[in-house]
N, C-alpha and C. Protein backbone atom coordinates (compact mmCIF):
# COMPACT_ATOMS: atom_id res chain seq x y z
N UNK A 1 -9.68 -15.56 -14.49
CA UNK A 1 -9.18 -16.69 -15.27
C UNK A 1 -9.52 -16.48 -16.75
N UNK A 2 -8.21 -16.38 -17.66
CA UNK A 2 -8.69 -16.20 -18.95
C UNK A 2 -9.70 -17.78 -19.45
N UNK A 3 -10.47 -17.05 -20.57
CA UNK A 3 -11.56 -17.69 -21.16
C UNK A 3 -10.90 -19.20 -21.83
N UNK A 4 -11.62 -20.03 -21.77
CA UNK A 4 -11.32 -21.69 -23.02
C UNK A 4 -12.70 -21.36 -23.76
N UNK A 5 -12.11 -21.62 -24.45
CA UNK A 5 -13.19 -22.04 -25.64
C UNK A 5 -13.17 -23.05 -26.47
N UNK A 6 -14.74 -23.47 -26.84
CA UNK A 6 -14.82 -24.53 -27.48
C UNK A 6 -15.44 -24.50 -28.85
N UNK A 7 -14.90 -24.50 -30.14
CA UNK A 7 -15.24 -24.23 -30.87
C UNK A 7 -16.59 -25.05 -31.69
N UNK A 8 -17.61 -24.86 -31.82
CA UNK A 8 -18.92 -25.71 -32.77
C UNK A 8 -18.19 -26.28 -34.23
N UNK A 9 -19.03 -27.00 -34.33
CA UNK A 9 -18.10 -27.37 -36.11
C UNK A 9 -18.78 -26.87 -37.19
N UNK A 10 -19.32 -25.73 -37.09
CA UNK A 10 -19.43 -24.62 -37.94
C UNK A 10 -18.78 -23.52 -38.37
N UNK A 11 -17.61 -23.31 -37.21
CA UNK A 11 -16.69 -22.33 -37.06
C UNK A 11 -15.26 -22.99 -37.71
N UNK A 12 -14.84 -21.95 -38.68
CA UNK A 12 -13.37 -22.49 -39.33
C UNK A 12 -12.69 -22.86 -38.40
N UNK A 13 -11.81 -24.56 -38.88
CA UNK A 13 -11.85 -25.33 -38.26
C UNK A 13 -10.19 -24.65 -37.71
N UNK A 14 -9.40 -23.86 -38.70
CA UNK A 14 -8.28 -23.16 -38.27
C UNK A 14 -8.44 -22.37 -37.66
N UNK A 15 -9.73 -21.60 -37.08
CA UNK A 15 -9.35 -20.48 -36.25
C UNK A 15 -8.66 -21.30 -34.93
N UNK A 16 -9.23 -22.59 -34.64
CA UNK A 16 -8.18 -23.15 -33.33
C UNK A 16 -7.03 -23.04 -33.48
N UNK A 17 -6.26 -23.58 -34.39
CA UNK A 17 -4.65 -23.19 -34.44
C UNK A 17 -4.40 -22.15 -34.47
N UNK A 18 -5.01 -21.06 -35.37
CA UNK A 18 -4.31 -19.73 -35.00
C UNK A 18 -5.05 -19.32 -33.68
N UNK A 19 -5.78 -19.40 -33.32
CA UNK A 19 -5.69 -19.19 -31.08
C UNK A 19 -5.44 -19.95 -30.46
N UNK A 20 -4.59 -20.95 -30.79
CA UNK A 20 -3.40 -21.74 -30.00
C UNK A 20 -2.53 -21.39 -30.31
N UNK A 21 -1.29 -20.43 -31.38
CA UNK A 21 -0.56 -20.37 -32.29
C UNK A 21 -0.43 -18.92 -31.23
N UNK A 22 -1.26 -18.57 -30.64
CA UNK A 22 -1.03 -17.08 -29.82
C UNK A 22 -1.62 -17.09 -28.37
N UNK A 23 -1.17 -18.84 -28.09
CA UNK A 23 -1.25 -18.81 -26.50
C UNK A 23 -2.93 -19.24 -26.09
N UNK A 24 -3.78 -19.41 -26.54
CA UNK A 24 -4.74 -19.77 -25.70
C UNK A 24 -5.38 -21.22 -26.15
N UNK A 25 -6.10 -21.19 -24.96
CA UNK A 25 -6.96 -22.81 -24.67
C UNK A 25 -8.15 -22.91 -25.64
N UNK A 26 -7.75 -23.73 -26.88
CA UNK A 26 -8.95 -23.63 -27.75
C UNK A 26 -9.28 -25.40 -27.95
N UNK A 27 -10.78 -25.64 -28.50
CA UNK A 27 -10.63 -26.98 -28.77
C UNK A 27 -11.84 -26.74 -29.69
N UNK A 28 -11.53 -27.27 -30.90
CA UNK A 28 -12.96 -27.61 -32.13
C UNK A 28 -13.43 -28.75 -31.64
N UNK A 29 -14.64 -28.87 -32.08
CA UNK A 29 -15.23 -29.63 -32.80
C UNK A 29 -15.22 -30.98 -33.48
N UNK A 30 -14.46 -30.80 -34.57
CA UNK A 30 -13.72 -31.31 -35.48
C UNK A 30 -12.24 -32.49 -34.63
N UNK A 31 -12.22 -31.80 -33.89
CA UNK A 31 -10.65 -32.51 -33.30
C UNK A 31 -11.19 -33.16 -31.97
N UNK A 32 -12.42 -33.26 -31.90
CA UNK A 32 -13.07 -33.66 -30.42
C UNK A 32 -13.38 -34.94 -31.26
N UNK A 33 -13.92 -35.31 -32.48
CA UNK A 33 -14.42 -35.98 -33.29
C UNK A 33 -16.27 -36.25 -32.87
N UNK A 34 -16.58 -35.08 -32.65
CA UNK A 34 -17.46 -34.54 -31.97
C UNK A 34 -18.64 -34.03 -32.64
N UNK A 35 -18.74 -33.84 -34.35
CA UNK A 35 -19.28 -33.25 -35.33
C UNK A 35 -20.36 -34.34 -35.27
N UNK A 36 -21.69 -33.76 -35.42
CA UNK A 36 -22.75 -34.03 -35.45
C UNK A 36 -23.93 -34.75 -34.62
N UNK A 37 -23.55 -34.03 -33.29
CA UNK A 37 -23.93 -33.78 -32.20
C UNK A 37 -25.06 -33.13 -32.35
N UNK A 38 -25.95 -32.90 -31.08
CA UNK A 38 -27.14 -32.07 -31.31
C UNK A 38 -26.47 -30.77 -30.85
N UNK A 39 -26.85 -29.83 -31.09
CA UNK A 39 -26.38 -28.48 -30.26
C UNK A 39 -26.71 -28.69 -28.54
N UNK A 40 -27.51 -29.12 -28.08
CA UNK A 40 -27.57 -29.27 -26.76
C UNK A 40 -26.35 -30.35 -26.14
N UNK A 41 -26.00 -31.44 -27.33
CA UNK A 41 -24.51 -32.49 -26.88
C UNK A 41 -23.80 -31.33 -26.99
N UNK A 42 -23.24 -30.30 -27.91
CA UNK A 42 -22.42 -29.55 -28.28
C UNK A 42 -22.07 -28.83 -26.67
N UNK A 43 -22.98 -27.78 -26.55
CA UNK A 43 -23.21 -27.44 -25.24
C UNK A 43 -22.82 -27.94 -23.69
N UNK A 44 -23.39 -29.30 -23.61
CA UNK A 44 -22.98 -29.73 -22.59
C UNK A 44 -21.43 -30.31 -22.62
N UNK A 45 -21.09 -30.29 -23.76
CA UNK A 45 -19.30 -30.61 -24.18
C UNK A 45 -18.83 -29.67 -23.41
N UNK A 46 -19.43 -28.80 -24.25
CA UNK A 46 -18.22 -27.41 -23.68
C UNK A 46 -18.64 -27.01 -22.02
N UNK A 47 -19.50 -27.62 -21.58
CA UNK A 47 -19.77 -27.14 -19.82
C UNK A 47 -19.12 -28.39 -19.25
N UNK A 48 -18.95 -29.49 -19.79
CA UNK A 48 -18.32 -30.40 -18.96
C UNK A 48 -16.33 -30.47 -19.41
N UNK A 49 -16.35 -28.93 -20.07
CA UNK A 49 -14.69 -29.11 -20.50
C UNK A 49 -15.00 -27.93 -20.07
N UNK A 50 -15.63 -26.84 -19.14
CA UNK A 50 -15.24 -25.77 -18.73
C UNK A 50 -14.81 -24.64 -20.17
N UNK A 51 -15.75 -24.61 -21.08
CA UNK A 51 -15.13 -23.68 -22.23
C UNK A 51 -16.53 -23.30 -22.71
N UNK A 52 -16.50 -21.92 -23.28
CA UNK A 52 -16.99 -21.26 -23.62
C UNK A 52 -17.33 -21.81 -24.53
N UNK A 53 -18.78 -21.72 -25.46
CA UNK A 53 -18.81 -22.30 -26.86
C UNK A 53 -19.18 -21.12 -27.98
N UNK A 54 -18.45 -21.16 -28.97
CA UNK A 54 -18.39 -20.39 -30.26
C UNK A 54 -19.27 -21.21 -31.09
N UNK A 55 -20.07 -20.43 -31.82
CA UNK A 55 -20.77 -21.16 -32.84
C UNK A 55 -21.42 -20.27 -34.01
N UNK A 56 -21.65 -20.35 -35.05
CA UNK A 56 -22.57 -19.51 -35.97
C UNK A 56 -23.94 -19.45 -36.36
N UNK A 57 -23.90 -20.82 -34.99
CA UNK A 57 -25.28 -21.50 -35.30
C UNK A 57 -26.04 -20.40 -34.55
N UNK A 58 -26.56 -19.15 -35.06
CA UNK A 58 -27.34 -17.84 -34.07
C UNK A 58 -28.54 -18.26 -33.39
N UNK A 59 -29.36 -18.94 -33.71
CA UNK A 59 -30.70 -18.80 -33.28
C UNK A 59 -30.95 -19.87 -32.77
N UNK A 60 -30.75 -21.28 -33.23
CA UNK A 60 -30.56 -22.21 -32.48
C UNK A 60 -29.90 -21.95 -30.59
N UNK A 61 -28.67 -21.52 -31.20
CA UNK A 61 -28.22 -21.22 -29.54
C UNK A 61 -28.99 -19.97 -28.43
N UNK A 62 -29.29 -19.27 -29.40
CA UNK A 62 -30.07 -18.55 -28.64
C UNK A 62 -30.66 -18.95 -27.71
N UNK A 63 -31.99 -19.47 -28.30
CA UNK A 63 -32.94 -20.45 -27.83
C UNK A 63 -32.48 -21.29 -26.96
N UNK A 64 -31.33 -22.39 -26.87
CA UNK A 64 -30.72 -23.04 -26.14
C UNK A 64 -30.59 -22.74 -25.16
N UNK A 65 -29.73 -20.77 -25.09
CA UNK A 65 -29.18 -20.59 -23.70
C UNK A 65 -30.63 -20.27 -23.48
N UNK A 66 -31.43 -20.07 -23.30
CA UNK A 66 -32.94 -19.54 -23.00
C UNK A 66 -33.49 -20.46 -22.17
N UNK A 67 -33.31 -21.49 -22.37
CA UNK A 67 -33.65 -23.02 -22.39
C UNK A 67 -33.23 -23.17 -20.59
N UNK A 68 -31.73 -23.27 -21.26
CA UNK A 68 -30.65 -23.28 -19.99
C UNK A 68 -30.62 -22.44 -19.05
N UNK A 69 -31.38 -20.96 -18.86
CA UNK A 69 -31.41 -19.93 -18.34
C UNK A 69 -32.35 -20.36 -17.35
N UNK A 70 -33.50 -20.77 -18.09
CA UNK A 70 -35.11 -21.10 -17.80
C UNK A 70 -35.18 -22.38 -16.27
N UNK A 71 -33.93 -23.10 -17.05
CA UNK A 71 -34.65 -24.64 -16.80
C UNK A 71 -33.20 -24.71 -15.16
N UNK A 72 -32.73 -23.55 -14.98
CA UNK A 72 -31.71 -23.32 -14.13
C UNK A 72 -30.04 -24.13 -13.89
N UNK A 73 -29.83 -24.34 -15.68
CA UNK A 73 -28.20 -24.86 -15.94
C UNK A 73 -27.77 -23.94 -16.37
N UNK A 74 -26.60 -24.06 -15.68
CA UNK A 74 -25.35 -23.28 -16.33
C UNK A 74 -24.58 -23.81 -16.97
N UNK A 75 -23.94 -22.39 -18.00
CA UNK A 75 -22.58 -22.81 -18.92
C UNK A 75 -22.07 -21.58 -18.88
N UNK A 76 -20.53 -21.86 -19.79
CA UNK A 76 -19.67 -20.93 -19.50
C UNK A 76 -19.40 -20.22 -20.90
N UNK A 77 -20.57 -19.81 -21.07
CA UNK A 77 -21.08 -18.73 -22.47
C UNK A 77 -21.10 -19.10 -23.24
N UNK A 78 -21.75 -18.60 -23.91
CA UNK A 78 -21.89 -18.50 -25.79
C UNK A 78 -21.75 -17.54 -26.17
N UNK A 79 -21.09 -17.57 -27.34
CA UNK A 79 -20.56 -16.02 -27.88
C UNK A 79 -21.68 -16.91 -29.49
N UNK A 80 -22.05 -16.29 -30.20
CA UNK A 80 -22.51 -16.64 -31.31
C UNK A 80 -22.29 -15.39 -32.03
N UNK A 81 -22.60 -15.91 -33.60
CA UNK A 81 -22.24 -14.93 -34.50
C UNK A 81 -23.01 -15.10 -36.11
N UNK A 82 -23.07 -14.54 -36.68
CA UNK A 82 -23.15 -14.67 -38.44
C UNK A 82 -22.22 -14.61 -38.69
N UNK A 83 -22.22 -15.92 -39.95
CA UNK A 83 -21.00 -16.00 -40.60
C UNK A 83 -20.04 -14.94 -40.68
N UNK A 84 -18.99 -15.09 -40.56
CA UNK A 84 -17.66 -13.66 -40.72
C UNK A 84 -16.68 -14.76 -41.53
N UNK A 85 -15.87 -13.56 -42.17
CA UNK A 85 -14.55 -14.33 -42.69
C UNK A 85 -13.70 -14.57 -41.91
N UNK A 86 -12.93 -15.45 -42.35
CA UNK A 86 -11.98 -16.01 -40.58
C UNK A 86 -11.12 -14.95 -40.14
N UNK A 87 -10.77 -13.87 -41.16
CA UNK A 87 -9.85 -12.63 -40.39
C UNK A 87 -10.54 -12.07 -39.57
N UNK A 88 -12.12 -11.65 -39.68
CA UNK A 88 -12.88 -11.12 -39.00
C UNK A 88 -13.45 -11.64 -37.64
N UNK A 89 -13.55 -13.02 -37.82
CA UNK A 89 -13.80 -13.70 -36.81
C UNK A 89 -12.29 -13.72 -35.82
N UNK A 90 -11.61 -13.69 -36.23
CA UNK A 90 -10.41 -14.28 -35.53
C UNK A 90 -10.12 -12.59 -34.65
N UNK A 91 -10.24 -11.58 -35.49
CA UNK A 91 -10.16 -10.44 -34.72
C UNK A 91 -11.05 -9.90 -33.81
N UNK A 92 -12.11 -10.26 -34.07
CA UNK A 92 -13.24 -10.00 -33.01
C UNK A 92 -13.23 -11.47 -31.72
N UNK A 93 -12.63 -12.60 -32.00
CA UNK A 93 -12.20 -13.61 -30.96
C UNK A 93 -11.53 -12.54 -29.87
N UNK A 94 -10.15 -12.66 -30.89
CA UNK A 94 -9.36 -12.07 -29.77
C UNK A 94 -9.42 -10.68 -28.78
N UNK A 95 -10.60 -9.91 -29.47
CA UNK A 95 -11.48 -9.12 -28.50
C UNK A 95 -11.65 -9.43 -27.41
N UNK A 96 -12.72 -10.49 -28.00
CA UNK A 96 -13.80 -11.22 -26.95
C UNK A 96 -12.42 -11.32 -25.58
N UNK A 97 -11.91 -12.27 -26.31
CA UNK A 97 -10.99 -13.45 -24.76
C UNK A 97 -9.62 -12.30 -24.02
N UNK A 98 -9.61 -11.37 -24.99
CA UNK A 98 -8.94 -10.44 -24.28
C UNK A 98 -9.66 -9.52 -23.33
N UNK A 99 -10.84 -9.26 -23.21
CA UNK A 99 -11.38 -8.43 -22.61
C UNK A 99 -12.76 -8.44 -21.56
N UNK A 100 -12.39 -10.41 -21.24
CA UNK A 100 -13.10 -10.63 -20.94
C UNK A 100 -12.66 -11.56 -19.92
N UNK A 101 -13.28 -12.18 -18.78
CA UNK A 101 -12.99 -13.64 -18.12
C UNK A 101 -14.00 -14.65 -17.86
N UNK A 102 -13.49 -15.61 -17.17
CA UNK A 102 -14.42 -16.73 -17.58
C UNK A 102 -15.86 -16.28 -16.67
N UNK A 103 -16.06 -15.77 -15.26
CA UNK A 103 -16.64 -15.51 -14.44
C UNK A 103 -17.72 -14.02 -15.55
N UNK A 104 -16.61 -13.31 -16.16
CA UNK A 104 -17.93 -12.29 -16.36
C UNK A 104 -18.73 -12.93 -17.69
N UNK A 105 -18.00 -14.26 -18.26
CA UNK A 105 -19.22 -14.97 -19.29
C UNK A 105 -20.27 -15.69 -18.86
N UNK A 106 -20.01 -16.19 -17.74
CA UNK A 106 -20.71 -17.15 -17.56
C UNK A 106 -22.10 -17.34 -17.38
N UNK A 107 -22.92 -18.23 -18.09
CA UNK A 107 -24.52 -17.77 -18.09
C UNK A 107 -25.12 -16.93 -19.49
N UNK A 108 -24.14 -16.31 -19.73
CA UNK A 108 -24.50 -15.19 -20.83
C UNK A 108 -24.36 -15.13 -21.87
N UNK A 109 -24.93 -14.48 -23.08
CA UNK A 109 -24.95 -15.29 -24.46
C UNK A 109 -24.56 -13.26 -25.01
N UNK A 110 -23.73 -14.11 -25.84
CA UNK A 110 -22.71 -12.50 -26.32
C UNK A 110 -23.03 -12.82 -27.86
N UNK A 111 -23.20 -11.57 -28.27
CA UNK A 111 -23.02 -11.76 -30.23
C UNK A 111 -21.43 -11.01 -30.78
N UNK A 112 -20.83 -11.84 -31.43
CA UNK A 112 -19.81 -11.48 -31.94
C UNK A 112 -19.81 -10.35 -32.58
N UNK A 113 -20.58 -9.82 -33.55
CA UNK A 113 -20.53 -8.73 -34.10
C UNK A 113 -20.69 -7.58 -33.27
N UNK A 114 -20.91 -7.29 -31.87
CA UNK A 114 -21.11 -6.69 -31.35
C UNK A 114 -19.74 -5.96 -30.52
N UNK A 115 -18.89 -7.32 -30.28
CA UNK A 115 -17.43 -7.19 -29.41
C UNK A 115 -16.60 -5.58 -29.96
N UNK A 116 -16.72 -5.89 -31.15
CA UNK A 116 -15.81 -4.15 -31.44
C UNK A 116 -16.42 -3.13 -31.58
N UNK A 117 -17.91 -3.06 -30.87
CA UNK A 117 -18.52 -1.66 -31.20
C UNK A 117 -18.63 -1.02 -30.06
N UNK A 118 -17.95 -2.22 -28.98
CA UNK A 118 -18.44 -1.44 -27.81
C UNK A 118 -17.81 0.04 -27.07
């Protein structure tokens, strides 16, 4: 089953339209009216909408999925990242959700910068 994702409201708020604009299940943040949440509300958003969560927030989530690993909840990934420009981000997205499914994210915390080196 291809990936949903849920975007943090740290992440340009257009990368959703342009990965809806080419077919996939995206939802911000921003359009959830959802902004300023704790990262753990953030989180459980995206596990109770079945979507992956994107965020730039690195270390915070880290820790989170650690948390969640520990404390025996699941979610359906985190991809995190350092800031990128949205071309960069948007090309290393469509990495990610192309080459990936929801089953082999799940639980697991991915770094974006990593998707095109592999």
């Amino acid at each position: 089953m291809q990936i949903r994702l849920y975007l943090d409201e740290d992440i340009h708020a257009e990368l959703a339209n342009a990965l809806r604009k080419r077919g996939y299940d995206v939802l911000h943040a921003q359009e959830k009216m959802k902004k300023g949440l704790t990262d753990e509300e953030q989180l459980s958003l995206a596990v109770n909408e079945g979507r992956c969560l994107l965020t730039f927030n690195v270390k915070d989530f880290v820790l989170l999925h650690n948390k969640w690993i520990k404390d025996g909840k699941n979610h359906h990934g985190i991809l995190v990242s350092k800031q990128l420009s949205f071309n960069e981000t948007l090309r290393r997205v469509l990495n990610f959700i192309n080459t990936r499914n929801t089953e082999s994210v799940k639980n697991k915390l991915e770094f974006l910068q990593e998707i095109l080196e592999r």
